[in-house]
PDB file of N, CA and C in Angstrom:
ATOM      1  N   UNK A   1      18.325   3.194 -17.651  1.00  0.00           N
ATOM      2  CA  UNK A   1      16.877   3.323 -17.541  1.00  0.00           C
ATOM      3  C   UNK A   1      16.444   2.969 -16.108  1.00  0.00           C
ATOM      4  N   UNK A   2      15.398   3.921 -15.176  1.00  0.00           N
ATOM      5  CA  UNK A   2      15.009   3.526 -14.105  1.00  0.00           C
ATOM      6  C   UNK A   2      14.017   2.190 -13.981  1.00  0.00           C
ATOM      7  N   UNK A   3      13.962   1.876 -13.028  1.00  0.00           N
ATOM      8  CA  UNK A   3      13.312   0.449 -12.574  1.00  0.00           C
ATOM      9  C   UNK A   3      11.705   1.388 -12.814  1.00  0.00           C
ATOM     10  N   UNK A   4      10.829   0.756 -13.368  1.00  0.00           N
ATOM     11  CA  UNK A   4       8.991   0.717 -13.349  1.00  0.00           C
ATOM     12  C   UNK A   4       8.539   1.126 -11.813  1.00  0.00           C
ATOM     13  N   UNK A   5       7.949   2.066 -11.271  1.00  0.00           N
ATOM     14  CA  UNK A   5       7.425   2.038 -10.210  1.00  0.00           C
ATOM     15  C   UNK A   5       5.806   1.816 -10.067  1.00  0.00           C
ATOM     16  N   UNK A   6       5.730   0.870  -9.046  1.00  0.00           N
ATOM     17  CA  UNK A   6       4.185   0.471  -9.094  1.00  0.00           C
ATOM     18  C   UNK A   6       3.457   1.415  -8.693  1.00  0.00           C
ATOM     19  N   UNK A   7       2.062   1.970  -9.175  1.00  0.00           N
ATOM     20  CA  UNK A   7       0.855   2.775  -8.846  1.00  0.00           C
ATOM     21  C   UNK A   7       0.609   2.496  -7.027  1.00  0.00           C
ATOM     22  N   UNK A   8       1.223   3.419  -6.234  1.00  0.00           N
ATOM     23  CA  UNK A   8       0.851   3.253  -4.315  1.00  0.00           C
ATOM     24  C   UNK A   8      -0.722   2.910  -4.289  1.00  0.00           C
ATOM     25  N   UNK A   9      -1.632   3.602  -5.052  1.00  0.00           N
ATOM     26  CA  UNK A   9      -2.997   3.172  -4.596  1.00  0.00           C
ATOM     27  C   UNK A   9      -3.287   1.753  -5.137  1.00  0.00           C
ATOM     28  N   UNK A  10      -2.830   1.390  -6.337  1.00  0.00           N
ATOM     29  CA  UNK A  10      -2.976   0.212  -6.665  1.00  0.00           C
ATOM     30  C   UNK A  10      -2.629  -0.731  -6.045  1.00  0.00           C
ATOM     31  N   UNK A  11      -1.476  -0.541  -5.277  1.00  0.00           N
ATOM     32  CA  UNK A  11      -0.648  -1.358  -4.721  1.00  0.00           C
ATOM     33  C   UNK A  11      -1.880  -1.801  -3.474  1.00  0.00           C
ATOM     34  N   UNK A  12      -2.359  -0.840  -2.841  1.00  0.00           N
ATOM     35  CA  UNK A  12      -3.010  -1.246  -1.831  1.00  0.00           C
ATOM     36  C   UNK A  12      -4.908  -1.658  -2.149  1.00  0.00           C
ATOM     37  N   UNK A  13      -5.147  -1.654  -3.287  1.00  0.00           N
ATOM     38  CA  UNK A  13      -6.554  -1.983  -3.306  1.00  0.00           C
ATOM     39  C   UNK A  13      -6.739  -3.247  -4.091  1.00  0.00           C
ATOM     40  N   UNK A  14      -5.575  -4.127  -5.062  1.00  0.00           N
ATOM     41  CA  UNK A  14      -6.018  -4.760  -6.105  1.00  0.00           C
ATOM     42  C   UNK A  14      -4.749  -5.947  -5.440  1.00  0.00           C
ATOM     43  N   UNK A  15      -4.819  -8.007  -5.181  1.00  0.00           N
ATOM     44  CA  UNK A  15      -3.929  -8.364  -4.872  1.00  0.00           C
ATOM     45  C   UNK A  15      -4.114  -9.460  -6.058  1.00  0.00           C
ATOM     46  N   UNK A  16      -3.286 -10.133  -6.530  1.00  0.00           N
ATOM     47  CA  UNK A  16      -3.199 -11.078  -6.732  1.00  0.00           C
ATOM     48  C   UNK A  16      -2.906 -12.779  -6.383  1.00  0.00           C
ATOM     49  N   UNK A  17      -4.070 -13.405  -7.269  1.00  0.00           N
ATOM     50  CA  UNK A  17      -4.336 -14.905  -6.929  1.00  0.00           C
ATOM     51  C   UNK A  17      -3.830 -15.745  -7.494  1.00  0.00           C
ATOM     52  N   UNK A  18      -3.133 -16.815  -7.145  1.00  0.00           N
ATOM     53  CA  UNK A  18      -2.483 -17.772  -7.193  1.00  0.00           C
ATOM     54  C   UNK A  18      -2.612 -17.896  -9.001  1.00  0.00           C
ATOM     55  N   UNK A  19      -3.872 -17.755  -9.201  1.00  0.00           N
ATOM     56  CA  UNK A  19      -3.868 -18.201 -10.694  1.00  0.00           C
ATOM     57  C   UNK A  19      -3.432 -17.106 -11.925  1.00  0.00           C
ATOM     58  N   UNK A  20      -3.387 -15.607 -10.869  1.00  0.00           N
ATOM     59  CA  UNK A  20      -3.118 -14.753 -12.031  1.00  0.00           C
ATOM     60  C   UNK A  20      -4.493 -13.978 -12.541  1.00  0.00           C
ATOM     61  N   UNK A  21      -5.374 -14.174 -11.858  1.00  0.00           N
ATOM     62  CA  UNK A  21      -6.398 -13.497 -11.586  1.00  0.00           C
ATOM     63  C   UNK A  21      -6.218 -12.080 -10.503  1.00  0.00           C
ATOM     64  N   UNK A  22      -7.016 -11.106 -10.618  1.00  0.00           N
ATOM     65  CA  UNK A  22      -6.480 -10.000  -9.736  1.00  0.00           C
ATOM     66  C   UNK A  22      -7.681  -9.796  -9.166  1.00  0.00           C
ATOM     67  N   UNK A  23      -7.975  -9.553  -7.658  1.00  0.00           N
ATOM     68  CA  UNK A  23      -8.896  -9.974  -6.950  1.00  0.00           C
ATOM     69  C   UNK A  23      -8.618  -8.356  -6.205  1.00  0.00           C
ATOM     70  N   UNK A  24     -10.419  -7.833  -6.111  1.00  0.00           N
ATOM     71  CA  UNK A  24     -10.306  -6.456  -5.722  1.00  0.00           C
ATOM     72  C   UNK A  24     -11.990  -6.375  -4.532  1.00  0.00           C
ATOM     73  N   UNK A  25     -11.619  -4.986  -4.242  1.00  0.00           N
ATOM     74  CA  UNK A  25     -12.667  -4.893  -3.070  1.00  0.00           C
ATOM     75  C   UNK A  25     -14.155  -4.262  -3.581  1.00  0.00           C
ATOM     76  N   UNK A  26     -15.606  -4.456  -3.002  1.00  0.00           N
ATOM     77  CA  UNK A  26     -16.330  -3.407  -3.689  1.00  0.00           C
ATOM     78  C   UNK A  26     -16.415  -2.144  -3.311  1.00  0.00           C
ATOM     79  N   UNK A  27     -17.000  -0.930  -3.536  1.00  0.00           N
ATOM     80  CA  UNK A  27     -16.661   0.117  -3.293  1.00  0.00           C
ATOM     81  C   UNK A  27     -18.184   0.345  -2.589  1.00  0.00           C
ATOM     82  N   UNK A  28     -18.563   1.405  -2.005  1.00  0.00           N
ATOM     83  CA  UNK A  28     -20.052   1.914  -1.125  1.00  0.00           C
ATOM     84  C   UNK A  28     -19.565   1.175   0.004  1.00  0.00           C
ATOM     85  N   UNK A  29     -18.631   0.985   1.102  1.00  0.00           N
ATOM     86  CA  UNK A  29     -18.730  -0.148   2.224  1.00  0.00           C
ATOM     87  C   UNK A  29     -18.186   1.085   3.170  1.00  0.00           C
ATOM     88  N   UNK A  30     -17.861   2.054   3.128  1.00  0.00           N
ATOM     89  CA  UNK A  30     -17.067   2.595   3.815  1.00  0.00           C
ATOM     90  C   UNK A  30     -18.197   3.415   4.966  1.00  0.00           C
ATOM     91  N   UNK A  31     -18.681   4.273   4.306  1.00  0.00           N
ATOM     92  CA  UNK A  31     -19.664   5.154   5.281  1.00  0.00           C
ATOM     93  C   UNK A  31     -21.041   4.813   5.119  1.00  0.00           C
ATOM     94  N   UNK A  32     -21.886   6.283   5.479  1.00  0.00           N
ATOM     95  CA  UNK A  32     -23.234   6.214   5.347  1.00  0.00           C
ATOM     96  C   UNK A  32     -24.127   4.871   4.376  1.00  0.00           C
ATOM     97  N   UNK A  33     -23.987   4.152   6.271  1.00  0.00           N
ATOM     98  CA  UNK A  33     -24.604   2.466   5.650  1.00  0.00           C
ATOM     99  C   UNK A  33     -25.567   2.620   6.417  1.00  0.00           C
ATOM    100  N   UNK A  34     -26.419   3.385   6.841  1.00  0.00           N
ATOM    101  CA  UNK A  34     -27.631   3.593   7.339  1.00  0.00           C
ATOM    102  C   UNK A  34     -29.034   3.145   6.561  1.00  0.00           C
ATOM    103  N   UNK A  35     -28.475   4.061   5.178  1.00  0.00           N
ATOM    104  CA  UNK A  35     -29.761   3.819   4.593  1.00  0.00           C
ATOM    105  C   UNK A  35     -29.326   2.508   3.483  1.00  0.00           C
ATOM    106  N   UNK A  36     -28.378   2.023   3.555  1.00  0.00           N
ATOM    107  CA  UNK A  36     -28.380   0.762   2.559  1.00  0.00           C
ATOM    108  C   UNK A  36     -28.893  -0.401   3.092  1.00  0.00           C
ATOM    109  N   UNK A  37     -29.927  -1.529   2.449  1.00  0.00           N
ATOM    110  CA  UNK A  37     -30.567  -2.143   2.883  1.00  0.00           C
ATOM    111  C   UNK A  37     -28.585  -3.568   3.546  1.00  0.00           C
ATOM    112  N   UNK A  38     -29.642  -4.381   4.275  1.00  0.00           N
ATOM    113  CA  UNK A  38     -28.990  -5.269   5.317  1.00  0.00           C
ATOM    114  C   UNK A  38     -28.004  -6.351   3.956  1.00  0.00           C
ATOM    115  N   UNK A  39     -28.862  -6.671   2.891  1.00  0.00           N
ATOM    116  CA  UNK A  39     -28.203  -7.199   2.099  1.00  0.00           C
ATOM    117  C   UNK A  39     -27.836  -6.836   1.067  1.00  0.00           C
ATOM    118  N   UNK A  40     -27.643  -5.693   0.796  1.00  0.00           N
ATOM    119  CA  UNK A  40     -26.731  -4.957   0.003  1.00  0.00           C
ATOM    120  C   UNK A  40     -25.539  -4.647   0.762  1.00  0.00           C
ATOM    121  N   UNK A  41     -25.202  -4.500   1.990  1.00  0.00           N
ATOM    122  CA  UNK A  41     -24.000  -4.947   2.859  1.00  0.00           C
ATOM    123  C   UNK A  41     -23.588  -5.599   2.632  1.00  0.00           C
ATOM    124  N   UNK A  42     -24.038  -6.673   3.009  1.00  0.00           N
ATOM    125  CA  UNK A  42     -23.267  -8.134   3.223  1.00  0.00           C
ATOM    126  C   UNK A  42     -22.721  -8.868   1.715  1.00  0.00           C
ATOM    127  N   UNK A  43     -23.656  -8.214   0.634  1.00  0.00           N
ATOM    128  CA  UNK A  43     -22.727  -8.632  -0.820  1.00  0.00           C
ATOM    129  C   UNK A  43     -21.556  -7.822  -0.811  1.00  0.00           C
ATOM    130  N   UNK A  44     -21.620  -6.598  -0.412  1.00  0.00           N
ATOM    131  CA  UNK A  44     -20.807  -5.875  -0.871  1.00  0.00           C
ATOM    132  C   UNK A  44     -19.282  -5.995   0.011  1.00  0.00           C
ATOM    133  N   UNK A  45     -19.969  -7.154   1.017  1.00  0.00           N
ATOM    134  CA  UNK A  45     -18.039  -7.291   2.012  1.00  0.00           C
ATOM    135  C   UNK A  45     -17.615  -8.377   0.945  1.00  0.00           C
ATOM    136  N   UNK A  46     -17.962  -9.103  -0.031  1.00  0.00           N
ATOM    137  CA  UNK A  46     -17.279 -10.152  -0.068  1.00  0.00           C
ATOM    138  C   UNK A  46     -16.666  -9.375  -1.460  1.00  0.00           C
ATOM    139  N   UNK A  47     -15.382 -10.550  -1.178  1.00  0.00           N
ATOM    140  CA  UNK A  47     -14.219  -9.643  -2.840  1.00  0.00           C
ATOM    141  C   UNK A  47     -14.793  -9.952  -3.473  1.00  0.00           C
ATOM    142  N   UNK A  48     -14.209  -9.411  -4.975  1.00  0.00           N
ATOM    143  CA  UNK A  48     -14.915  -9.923  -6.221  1.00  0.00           C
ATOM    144  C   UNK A  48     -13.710  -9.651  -7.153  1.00  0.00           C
ATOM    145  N   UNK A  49     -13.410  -9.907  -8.339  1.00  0.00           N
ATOM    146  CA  UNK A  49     -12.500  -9.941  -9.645  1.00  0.00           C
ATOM    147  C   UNK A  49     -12.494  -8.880 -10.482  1.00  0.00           C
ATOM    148  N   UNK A  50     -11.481  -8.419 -10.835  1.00  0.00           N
ATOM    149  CA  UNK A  50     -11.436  -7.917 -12.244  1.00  0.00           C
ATOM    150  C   UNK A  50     -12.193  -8.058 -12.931  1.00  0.00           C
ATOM    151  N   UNK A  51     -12.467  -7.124 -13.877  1.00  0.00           N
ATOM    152  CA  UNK A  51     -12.941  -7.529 -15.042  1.00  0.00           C
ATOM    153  C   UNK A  51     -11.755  -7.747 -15.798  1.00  0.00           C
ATOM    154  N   UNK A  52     -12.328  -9.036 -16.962  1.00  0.00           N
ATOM    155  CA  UNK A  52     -11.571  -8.622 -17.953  1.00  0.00           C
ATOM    156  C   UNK A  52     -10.936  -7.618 -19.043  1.00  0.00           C
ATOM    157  N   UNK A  53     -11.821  -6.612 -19.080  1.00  0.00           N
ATOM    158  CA  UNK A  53     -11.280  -5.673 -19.639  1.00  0.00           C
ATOM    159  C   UNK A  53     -10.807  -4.619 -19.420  1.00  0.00           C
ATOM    160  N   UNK A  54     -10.680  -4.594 -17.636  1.00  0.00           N
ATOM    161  CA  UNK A  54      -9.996  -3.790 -17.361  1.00  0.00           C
ATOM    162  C   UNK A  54      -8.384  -4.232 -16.514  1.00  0.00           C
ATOM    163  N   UNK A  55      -8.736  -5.786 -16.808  1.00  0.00           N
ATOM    164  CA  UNK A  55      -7.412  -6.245 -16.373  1.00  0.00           C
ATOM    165  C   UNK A  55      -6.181  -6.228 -17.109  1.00  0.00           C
ATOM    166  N   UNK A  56      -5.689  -5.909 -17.493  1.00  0.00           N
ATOM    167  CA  UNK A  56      -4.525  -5.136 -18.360  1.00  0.00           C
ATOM    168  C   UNK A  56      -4.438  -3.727 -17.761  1.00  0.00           C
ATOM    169  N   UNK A  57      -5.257  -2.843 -17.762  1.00  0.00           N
ATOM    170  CA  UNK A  57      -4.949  -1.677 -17.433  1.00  0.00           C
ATOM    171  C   UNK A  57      -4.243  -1.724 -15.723  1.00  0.00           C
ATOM    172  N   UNK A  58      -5.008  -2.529 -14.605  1.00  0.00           N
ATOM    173  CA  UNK A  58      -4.798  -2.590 -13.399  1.00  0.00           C
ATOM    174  C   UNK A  58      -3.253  -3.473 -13.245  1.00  0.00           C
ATOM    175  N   UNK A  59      -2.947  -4.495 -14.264  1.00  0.00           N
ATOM    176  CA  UNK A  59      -1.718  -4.845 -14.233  1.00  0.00           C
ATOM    177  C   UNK A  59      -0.059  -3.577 -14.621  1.00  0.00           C
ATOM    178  N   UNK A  60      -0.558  -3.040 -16.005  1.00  0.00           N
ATOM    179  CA  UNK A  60       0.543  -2.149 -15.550  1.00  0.00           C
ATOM    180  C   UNK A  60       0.319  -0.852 -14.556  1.00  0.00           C
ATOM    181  N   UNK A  61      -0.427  -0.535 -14.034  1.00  0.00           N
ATOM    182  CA  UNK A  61      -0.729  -0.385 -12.882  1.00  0.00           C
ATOM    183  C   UNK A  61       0.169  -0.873 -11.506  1.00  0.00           C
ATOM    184  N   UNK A  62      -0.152  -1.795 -11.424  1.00  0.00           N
ATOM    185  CA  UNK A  62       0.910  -2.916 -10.836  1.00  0.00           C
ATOM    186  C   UNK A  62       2.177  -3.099 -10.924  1.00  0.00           C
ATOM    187  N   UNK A  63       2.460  -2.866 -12.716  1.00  0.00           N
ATOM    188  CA  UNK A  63       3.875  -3.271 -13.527  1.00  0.00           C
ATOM    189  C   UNK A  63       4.378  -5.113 -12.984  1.00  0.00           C
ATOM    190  N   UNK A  64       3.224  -5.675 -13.177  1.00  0.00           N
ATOM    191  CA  UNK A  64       3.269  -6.854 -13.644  1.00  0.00           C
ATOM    192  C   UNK A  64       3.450  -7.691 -15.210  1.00  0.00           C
TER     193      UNK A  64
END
């Protein structure tokens, strides 16, 4: 049987934290930030978590 290969995009958007929590980026940060107000930016640089219910899916994803 071959070895599990991890999801490449997953690999690069979702990391894991010390506790086993999976810690991810928000999404709208990339372009046309013209018209988004000044603090809808600045929430949107900081990480944020999984949800729980989609944390299972993003782990085998992972193949954790």
């Amino acid at each position: 049987m071959p070895k599990m290969k991890t999801k490449s995009g997953a690999k690069k958007r979702f990391k894991l934290t010390g506790t086993g929590k999976i810690k991810r980026k928000h999404a709208f940060k990339s372009h046309i930030l013209t018209k988004k107000e000044t603090k809808r930016k600045r929430n949107l640089t900081h990480a944020g978590l999984v949800d729980s219910s989609d944390k299972q899916r993003v782990k085998d994803m992972l193949v954790i």
